[in-house]
Protein backbone atom coordinates (compact mmCIF):
# COMPACT_ATOMS: atom_id res chain seq x y z
CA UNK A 1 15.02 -43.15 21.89
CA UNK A 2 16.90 -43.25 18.02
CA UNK A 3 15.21 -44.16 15.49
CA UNK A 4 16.74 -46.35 12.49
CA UNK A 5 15.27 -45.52 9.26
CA UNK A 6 15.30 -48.05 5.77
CA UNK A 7 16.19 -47.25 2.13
CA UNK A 8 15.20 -48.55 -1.30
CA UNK A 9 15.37 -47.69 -4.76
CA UNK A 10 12.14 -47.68 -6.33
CA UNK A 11 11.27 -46.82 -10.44
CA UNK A 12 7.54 -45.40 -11.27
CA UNK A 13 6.85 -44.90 -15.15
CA UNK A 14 4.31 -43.02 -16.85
CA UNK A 15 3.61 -41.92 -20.29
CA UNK A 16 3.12 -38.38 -19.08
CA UNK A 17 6.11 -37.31 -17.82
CA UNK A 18 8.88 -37.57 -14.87
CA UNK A 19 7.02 -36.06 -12.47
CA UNK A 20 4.44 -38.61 -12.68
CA UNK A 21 6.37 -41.42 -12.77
CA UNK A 22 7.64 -40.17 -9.49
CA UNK A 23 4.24 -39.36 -8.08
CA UNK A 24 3.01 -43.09 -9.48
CA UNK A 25 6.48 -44.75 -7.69
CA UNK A 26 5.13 -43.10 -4.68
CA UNK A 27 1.74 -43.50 -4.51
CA UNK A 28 2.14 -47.89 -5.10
CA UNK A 29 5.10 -47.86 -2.36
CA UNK A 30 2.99 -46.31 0.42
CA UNK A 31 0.70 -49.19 -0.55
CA UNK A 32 3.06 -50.88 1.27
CA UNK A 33 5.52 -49.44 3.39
CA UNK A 34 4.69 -47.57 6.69
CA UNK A 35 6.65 -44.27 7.79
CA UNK A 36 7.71 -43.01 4.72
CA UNK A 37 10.26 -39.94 5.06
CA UNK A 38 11.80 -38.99 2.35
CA UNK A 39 12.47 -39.75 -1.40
CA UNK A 40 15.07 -38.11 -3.29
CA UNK A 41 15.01 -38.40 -7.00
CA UNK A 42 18.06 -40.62 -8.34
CA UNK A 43 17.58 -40.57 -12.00
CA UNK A 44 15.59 -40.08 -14.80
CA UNK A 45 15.35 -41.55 -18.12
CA UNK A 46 13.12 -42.22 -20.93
CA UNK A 47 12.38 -44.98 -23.11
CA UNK A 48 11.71 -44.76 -27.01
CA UNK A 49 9.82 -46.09 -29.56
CA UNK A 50 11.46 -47.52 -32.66
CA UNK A 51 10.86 -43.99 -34.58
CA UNK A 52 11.99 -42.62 -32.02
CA UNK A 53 8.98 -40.98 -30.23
CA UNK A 54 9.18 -41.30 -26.69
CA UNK A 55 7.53 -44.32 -25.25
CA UNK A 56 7.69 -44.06 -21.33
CA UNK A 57 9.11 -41.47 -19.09
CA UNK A 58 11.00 -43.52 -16.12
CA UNK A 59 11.88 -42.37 -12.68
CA UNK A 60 14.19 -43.79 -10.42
CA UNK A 61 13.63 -42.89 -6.36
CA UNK A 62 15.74 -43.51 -3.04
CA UNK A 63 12.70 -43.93 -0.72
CA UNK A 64 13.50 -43.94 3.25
CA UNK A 65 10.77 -45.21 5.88
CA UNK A 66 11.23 -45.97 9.64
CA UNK A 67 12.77 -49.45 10.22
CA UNK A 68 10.65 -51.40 12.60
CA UNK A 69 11.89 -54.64 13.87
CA UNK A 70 9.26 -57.89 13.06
């Protein structure tokens, strides 16, 4: 038997860095979503303060899980 497999864009943010914006993004969708596969980093960007410090380090995913039928 196939399987059929899901995918959404997800964005985690942290004030550390990328990689924890990723690793935050993560850790609230398997929360909620069941069978997750594989996420492949999509972009990252970074938000700044009006002196131009940076404010928040943002990370956009493409997060796959298994598909199941309700």
């Amino acid at each position: 038997m196939s399987s059929v497999y899901k995918v959404i864009e997800i964005i985690g943010v942290s004030k550390k860095g990328w990689e924890d914006a990723a690793k935050e993004a993560m850790t609230s969708a398997a929360e909620t979503l069941r069978d997750l596969r594989v996420a492949e980093v999509v972009k990252m960007d970074l938000t700044l303060k009006d002196n131009g410090e940076i404010d928040m380090f943002r990370t956009k995913l493409s997060v796959s899980f298994k598909y199941e039928k309700s």
